[in-house]
C-alpha atoms as a PDB file:
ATOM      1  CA  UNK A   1      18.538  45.308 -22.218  1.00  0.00           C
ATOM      2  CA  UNK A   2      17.494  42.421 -19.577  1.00  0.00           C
ATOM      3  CA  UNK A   3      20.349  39.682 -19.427  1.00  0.00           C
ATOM      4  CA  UNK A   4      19.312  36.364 -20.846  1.00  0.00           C
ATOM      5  CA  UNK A   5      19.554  33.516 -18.380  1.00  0.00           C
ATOM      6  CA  UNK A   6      19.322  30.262 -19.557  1.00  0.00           C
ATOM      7  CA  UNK A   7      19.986  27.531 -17.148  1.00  0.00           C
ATOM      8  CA  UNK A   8      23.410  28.565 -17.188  1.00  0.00           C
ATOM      9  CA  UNK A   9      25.790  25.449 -17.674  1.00  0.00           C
ATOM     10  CA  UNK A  10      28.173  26.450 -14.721  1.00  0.00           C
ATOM     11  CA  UNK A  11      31.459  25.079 -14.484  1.00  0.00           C
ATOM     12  CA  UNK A  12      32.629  24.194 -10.667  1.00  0.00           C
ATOM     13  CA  UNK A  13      36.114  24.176 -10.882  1.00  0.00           C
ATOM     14  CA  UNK A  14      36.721  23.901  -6.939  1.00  0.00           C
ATOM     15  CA  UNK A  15      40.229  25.474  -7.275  1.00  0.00           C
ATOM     16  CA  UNK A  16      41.149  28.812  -4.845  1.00  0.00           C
ATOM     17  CA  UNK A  17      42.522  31.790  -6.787  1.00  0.00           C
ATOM     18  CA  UNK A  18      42.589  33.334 -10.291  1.00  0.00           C
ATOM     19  CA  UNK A  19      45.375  31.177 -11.419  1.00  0.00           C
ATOM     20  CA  UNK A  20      47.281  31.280 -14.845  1.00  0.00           C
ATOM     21  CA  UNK A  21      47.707  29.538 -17.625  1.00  0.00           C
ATOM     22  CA  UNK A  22      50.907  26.862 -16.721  1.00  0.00           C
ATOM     23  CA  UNK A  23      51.900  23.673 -18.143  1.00  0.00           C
ATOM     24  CA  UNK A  24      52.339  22.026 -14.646  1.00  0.00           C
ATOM     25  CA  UNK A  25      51.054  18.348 -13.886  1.00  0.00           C
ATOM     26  CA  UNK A  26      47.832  18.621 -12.738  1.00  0.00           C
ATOM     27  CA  UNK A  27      47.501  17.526  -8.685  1.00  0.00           C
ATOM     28  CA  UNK A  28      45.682  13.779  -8.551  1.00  0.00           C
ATOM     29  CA  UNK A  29      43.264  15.720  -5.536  1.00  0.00           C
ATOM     30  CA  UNK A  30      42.745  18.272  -7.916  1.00  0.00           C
ATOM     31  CA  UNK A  31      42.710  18.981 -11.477  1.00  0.00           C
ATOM     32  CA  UNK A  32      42.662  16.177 -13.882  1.00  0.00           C
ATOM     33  CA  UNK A  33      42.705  15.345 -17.649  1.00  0.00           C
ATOM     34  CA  UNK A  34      40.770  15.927 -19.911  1.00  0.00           C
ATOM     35  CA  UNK A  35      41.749  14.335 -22.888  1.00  0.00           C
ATOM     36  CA  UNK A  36      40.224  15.282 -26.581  1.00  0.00           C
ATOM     37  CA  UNK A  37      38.610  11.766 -26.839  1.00  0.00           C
ATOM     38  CA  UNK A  38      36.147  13.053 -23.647  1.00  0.00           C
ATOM     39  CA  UNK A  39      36.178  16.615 -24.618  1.00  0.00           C
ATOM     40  CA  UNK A  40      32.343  18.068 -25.596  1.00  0.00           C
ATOM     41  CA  UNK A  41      31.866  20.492 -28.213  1.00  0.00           C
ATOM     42  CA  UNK A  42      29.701  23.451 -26.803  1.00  0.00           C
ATOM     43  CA  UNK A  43      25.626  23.009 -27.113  1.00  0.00           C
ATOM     44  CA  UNK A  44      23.504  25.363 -29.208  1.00  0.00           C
ATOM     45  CA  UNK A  45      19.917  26.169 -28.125  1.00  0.00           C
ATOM     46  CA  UNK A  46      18.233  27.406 -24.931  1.00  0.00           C
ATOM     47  CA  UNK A  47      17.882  31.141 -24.758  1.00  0.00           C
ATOM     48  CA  UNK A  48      21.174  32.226 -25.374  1.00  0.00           C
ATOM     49  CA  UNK A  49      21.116  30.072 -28.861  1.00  0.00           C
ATOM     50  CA  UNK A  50      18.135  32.224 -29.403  1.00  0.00           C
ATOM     51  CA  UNK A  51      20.485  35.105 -29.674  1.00  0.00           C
ATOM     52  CA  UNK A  52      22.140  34.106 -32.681  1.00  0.00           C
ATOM     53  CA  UNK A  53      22.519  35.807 -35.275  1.00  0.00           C
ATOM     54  CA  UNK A  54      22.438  34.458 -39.521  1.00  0.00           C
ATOM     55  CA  UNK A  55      22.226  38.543 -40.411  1.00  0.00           C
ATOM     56  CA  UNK A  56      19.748  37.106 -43.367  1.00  0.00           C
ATOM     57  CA  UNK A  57      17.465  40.342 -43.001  1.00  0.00           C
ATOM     58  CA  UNK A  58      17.575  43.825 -42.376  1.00  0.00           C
ATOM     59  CA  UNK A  59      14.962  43.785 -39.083  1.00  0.00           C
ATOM     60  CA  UNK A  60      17.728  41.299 -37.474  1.00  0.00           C
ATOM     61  CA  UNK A  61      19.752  44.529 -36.608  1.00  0.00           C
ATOM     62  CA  UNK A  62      17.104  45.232 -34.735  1.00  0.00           C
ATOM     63  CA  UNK A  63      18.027  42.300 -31.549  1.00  0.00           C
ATOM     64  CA  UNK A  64      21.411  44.196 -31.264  1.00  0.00           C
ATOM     65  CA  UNK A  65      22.485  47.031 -28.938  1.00  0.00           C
ATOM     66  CA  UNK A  66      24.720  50.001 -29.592  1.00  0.00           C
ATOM     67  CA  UNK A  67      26.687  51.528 -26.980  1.00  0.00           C
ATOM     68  CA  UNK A  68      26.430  54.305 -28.099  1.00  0.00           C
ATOM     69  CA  UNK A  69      22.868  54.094 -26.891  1.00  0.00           C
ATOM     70  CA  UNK A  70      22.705  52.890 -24.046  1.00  0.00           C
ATOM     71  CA  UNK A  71      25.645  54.504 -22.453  1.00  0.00           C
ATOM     72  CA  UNK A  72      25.052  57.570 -23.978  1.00  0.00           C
ATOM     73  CA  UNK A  73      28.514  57.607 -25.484  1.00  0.00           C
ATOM     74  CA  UNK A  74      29.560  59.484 -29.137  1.00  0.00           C
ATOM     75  CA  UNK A  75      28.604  57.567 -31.767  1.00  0.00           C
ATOM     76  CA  UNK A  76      31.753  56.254 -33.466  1.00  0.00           C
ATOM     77  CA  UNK A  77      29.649  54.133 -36.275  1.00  0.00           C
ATOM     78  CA  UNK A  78      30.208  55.895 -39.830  1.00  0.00           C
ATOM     79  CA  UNK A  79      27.359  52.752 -41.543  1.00  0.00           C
ATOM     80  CA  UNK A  80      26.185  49.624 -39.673  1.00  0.00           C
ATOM     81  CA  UNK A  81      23.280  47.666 -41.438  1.00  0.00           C
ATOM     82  CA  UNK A  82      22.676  44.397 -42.094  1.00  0.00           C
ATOM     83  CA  UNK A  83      21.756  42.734 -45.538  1.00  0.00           C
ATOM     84  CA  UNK A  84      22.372  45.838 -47.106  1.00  0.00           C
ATOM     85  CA  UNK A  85      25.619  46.354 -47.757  1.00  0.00           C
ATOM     86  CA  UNK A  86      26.434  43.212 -47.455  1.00  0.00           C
ATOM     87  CA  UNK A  87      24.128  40.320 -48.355  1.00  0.00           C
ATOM     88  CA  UNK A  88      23.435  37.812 -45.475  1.00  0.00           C
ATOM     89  CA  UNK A  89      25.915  39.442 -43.210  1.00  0.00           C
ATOM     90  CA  UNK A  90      26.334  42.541 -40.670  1.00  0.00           C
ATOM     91  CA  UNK A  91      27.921  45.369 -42.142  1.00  0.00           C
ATOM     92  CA  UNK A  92      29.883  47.980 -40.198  1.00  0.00           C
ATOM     93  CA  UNK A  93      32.126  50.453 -40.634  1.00  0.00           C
ATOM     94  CA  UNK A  94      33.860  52.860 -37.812  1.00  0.00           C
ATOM     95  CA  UNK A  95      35.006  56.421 -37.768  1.00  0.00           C
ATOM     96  CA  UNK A  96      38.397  57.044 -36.289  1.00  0.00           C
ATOM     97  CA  UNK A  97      38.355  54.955 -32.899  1.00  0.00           C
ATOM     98  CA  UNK A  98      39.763  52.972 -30.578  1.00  0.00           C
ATOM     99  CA  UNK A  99      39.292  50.256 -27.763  1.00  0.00           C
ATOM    100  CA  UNK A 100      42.666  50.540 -25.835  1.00  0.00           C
ATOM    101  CA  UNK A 101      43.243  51.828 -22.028  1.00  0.00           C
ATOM    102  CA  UNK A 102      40.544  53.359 -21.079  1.00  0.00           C
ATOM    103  CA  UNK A 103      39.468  54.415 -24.475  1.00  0.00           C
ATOM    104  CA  UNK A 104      35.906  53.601 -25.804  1.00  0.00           C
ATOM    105  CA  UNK A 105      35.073  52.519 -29.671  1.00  0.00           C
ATOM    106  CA  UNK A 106      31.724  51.630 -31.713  1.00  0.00           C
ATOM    107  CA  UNK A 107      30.117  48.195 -30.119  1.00  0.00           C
ATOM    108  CA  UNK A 108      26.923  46.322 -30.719  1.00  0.00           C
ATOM    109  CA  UNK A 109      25.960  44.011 -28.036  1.00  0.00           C
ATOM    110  CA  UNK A 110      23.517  41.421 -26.561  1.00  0.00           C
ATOM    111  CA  UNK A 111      23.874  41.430 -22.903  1.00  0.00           C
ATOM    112  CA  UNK A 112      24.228  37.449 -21.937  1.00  0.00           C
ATOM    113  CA  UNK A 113      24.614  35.767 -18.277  1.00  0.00           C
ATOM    114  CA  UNK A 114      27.067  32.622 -17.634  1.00  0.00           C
ATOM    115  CA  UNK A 115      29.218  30.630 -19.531  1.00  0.00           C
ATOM    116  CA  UNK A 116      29.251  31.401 -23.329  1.00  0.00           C
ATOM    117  CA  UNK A 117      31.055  30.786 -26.470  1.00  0.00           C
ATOM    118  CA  UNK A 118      30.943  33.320 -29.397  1.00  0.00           C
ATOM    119  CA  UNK A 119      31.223  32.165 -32.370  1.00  0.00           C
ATOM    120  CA  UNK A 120      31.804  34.625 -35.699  1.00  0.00           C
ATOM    121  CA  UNK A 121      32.954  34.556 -38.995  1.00  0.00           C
ATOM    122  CA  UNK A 122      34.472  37.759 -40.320  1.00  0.00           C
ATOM    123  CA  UNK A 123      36.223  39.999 -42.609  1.00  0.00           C
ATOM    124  CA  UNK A 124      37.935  42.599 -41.961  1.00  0.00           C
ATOM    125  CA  UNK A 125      39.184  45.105 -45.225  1.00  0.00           C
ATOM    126  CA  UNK A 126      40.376  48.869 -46.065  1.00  0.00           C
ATOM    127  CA  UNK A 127      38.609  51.267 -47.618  1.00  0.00           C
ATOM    128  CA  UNK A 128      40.418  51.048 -51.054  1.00  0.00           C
ATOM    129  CA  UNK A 129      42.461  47.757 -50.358  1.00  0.00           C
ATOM    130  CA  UNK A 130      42.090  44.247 -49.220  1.00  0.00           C
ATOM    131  CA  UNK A 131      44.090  45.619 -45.692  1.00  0.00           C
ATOM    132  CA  UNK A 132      43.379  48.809 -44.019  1.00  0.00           C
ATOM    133  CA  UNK A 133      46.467  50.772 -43.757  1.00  0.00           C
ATOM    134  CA  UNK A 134      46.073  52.794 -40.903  1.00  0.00           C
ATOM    135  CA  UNK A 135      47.567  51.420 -37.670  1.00  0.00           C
ATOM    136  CA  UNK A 136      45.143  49.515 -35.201  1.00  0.00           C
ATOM    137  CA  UNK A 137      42.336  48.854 -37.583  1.00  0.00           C
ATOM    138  CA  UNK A 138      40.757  45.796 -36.027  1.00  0.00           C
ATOM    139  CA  UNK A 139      37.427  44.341 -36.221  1.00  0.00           C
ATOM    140  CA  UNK A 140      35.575  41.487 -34.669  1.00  0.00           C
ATOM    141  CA  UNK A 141      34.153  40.306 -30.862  1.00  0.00           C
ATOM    142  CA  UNK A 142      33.879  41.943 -27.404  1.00  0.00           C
ATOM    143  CA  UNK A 143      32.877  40.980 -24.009  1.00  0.00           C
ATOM    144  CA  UNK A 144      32.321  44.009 -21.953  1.00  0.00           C
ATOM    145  CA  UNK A 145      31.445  44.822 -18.117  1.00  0.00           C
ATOM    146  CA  UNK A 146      28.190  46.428 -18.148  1.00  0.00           C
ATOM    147  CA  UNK A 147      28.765  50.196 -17.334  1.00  0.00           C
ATOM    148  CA  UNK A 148      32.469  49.601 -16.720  1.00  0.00           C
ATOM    149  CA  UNK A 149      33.428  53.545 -17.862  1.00  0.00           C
ATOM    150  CA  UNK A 150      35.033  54.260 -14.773  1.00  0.00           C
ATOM    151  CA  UNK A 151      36.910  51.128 -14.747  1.00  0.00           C
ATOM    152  CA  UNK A 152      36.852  49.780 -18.279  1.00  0.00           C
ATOM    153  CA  UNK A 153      36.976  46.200 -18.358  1.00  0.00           C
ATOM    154  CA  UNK A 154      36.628  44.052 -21.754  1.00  0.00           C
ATOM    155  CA  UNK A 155      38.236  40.824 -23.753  1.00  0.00           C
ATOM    156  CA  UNK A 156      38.500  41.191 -27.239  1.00  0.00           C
ATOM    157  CA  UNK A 157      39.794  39.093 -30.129  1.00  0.00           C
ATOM    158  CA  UNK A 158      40.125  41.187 -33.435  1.00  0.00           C
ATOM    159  CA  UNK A 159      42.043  40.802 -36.207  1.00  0.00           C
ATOM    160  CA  UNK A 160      43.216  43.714 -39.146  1.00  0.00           C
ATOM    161  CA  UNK A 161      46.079  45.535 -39.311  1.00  0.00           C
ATOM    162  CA  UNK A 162      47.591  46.187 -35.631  1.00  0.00           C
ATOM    163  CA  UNK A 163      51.347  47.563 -35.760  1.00  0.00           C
ATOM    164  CA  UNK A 164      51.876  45.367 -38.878  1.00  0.00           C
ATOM    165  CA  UNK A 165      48.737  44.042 -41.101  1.00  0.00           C
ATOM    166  CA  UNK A 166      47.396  40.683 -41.472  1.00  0.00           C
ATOM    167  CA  UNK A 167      47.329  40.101 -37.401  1.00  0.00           C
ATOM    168  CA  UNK A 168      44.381  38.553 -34.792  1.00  0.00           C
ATOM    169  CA  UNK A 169      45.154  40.796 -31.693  1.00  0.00           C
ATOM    170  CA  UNK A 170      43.449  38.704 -28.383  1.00  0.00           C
ATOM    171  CA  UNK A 171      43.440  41.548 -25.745  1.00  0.00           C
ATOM    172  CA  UNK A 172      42.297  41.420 -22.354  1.00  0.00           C
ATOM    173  CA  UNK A 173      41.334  45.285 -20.566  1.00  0.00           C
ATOM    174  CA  UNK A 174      41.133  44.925 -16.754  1.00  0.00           C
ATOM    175  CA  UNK A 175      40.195  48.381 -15.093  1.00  0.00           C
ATOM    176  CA  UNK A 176      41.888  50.369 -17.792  1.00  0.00           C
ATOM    177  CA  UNK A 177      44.682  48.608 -18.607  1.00  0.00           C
ATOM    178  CA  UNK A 178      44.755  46.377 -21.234  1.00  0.00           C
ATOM    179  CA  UNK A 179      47.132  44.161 -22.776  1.00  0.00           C
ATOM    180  CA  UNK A 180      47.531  42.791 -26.210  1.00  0.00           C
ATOM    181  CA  UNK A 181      48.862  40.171 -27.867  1.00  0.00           C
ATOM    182  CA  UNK A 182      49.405  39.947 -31.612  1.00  0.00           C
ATOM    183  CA  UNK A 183      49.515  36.972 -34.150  1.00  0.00           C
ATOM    184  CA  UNK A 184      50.289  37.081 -38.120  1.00  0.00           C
ATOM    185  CA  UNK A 185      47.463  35.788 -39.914  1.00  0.00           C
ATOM    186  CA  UNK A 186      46.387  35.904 -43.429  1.00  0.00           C
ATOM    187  CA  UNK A 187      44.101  38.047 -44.957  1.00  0.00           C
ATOM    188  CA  UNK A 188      40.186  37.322 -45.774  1.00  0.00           C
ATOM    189  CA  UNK A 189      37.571  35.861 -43.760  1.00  0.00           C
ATOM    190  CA  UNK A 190      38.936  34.587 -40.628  1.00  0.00           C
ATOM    191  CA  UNK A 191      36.989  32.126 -37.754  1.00  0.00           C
ATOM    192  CA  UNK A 192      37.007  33.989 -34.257  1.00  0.00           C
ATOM    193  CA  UNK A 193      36.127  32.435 -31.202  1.00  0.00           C
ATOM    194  CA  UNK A 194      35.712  34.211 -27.732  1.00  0.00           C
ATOM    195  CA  UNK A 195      34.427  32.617 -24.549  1.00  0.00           C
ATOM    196  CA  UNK A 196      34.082  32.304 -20.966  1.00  0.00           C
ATOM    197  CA  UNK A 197      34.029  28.538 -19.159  1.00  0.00           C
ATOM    198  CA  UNK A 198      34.582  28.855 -15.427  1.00  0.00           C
ATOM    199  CA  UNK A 199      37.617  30.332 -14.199  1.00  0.00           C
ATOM    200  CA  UNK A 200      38.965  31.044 -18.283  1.00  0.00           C
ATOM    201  CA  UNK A 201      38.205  33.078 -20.384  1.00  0.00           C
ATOM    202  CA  UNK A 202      39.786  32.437 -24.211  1.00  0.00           C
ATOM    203  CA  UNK A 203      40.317  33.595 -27.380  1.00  0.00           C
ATOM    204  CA  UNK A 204      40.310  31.192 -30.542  1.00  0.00           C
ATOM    205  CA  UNK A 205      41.196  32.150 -34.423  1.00  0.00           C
ATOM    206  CA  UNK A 206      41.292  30.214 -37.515  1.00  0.00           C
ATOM    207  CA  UNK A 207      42.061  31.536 -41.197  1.00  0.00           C
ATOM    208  CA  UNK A 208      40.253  30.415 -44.006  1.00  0.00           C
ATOM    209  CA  UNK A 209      41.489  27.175 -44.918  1.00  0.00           C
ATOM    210  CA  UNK A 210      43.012  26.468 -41.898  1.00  0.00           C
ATOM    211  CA  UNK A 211      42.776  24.860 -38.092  1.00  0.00           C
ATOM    212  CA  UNK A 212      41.557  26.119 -34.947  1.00  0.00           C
ATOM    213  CA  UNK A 213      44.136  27.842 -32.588  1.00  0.00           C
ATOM    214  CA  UNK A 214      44.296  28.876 -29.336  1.00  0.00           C
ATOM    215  CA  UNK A 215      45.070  32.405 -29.649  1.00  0.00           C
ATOM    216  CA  UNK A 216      45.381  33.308 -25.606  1.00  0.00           C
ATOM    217  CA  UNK A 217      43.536  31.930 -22.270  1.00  0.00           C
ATOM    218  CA  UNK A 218      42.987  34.174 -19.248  1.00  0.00           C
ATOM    219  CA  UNK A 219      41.931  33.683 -15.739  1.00  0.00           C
ATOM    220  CA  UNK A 220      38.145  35.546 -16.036  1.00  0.00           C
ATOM    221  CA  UNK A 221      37.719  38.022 -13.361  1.00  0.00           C
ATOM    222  CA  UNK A 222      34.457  38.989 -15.585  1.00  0.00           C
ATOM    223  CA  UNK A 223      31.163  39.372 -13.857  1.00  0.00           C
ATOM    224  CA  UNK A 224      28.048  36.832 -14.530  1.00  0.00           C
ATOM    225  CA  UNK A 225      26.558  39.360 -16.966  1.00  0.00           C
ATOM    226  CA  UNK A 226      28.327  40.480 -19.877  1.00  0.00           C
ATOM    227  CA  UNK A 227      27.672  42.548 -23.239  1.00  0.00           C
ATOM    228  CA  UNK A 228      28.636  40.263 -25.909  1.00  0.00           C
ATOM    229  CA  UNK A 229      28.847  41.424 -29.611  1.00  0.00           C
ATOM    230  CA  UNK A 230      30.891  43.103 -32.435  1.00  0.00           C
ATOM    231  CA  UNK A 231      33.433  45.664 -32.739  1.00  0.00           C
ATOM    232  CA  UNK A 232      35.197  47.777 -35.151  1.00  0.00           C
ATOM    233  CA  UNK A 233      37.824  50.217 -34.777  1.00  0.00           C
ATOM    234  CA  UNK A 234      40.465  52.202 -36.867  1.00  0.00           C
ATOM    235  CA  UNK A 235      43.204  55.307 -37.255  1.00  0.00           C
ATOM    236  CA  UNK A 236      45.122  55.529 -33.928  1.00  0.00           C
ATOM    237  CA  UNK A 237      47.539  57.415 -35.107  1.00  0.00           C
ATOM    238  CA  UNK A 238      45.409  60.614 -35.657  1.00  0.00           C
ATOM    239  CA  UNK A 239      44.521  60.956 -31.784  1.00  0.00           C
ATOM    240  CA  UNK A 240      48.169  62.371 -31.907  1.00  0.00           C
ATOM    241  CA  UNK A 241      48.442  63.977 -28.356  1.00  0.00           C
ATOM    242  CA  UNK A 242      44.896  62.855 -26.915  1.00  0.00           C
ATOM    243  CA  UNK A 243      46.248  59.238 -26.820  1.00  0.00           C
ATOM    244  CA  UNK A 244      47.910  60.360 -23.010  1.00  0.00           C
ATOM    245  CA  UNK A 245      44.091  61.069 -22.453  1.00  0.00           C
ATOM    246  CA  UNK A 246      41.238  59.169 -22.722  1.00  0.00           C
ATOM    247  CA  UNK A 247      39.098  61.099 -21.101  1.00  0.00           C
ATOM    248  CA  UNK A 248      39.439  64.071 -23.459  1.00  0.00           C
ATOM    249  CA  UNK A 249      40.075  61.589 -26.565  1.00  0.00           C
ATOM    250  CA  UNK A 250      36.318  60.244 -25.157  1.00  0.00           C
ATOM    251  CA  UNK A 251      34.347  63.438 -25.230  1.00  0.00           C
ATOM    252  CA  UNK A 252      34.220  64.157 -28.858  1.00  0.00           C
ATOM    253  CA  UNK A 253      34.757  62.329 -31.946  1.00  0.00           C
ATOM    254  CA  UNK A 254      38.435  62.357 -33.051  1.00  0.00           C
ATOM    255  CA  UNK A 255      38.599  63.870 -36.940  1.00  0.00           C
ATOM    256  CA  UNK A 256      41.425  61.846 -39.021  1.00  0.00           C
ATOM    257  CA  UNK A 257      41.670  58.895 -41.805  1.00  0.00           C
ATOM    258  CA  UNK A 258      39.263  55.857 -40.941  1.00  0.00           C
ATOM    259  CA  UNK A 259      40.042  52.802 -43.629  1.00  0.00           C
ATOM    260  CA  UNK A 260      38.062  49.916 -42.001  1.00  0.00           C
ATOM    261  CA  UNK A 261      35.014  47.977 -43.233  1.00  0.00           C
ATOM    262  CA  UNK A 262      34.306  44.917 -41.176  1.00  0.00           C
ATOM    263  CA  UNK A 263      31.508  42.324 -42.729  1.00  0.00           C
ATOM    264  CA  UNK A 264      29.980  39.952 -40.039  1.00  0.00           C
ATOM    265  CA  UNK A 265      28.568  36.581 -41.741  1.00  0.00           C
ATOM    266  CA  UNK A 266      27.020  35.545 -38.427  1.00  0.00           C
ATOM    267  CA  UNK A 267      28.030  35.535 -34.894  1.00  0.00           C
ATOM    268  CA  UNK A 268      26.510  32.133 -32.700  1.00  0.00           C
ATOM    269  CA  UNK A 269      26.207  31.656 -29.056  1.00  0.00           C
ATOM    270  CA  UNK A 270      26.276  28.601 -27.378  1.00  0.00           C
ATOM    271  CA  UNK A 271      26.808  26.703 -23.876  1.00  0.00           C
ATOM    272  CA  UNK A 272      30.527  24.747 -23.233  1.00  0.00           C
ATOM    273  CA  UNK A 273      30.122  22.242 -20.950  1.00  0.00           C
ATOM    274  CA  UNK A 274      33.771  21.284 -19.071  1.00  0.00           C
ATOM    275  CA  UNK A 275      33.977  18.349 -16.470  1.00  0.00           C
ATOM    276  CA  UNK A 276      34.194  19.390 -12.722  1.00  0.00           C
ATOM    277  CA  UNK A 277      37.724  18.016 -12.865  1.00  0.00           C
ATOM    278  CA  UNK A 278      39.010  19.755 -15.881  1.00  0.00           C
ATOM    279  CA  UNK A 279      41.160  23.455 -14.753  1.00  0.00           C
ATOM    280  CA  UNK A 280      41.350  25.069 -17.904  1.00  0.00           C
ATOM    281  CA  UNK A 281      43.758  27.534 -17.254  1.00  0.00           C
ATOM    282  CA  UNK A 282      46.029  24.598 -16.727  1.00  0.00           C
ATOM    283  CA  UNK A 283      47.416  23.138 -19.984  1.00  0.00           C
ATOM    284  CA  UNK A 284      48.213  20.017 -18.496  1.00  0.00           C
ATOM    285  CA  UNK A 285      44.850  19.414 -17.556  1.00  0.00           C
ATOM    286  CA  UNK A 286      42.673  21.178 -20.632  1.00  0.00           C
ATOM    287  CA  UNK A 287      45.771  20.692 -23.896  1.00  0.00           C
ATOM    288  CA  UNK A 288      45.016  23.068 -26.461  1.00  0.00           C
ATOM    289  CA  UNK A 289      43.357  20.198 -28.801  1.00  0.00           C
ATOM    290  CA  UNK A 290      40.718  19.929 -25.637  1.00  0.00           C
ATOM    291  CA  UNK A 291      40.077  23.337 -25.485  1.00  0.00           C
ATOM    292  CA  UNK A 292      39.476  23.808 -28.931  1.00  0.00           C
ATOM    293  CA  UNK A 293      36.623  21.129 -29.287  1.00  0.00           C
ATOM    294  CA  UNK A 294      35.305  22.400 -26.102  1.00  0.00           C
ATOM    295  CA  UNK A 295      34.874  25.608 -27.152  1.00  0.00           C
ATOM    296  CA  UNK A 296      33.747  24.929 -31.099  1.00  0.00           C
ATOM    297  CA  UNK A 297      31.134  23.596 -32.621  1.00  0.00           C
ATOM    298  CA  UNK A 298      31.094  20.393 -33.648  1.00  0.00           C
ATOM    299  CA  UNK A 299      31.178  20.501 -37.514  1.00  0.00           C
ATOM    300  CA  UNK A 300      32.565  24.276 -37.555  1.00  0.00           C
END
């Protein structure tokens, strides 16, 4: 698919390095506050707005991507419609999968350029039970490096049942290796947020009923072009010995006890727009409150 450019809102932080996320005063010649009072929700419309998605028909399946297409991967999808299963929303449900190391899952995708926010509301359920009960059954939003097999590079924020149920899991996979971090939620439709502003890339959650949360930032060492979109995977446990190999638990399609079903209601792009002085990997300079209207939408 061609990337969709649209007078990308780019964020000049003017800073050297990656960084990380620290709570150290911001320098006066550097960094400086941004406090929630100036903080600007993110912007819908332009071309990327045009990729969102209300999942209110059948033929709007049709504006997303599989991998399993366009890589020419297996296809780990068991059902994926929209407004068919579910009414109004995105319905998909996995085979036995995973997105860990350097191991690949089911993914639908736009590919996007710059700065975006992602914005979905989902739910995430067994089979047979309000929680799937086999370990690692997560569902919900993926940025991927185009073409990034060799050295598999995503962020992810999910949420399902991870080691324990009820969790968000915010991962970030950097040439293979990828490191998760999980956080007890409750169960039912759950808020996610993932997006990259300059040098940070973040993961948001909130549960129904609830307030916004910064789940994790990360310095972004993601390319201008990204596949952004959905994912939905389930059953670690029965790779059994291929999980010491990805490569051989790649090749073929892994028989063993999928209980996911993840239902999308929608899934909204839109622009953040940070000051030149903010350095939000800095949470002296960007607090968590900032972040989170920055990287909202105003009303959600």
């Amino acid at each position: 698919m061609k990337a969709k450019v649209a007078g990308m809102v780019a964020v000049a932080i003017g800073l050297a390095g990656c960084g990380s996320t620290t709570a150290a005063q911001p320098s006066p010649t550097a960094a400086g506050v941004l406090d929630v009072a100036r903080a600007l929700p993110p912007t819908p419309g332009g071309e990327v707005g045009g990729a969102s998605t209300e999942f209110a028909a059948a033929t709007d399946l049709a504006a997303w991507a599989k991998l399993s297409d366009t890589e020419k991967d297996v296809d780990r999808i068991a059902k994926l419609d929209v407004n068919t299963t579910a009414k109004g929303s995105l319905y998909l449900e996995p085979r036995t999968s995973t997105w860990f190391d350097g191991f690949r899952g089911p993914f639908v995708y736009q590919e996007l350029a710059g700065d975006i926010v992602m914005y979905a509301r989902v739910k995430v359920e067994g089979k047979k039970g309000a929680k799937p009960r086999r370990k690692f059954s997560l569902g919900g939003l993926m940025a991927r490096v185009p073409a990034s097999y060799g050295k598999p590079t995503w962020v992810s924020v999910t949420t399902g049942t991870a080691e324990k149920s009820g969790q968000v899991e915010a991962k970030y996979t950097l040439n293979g290796s990828s490191k998760p971090l999980e956080i007890a939620v409750k169960g039912g439709w759950v808020d996610l947020v993932l997006a990259r502003a300059g040098r940070l890339v973040a993961a948001l959650y909130r549960e129904q009923g609830g307030s916004w949360k910064v789940a994790q930032r990360w310095p972004s060492q993601l390319p201008e072009v990204l596949q952004w979109g959905v994912t939905a995977y389930t059953d670690w446990d029965s790779y059994a010995t291929l999980k010491k190999d990805a490569t051989k638990g790649n090749a073929k399609q892994v028989k063993g006890l999928p209980d996911l079903k993840l239902t999308v209601d929608f899934v909204r792009f839109l622009r953040p727009e940070l000051p030149e002085y903010a350095d939000p990997l800095n949470t002296a300079s960007v607090s968590d409150a900032a972040l989170i209207k920055t990287l909202t939408p105003a009303g959600a």
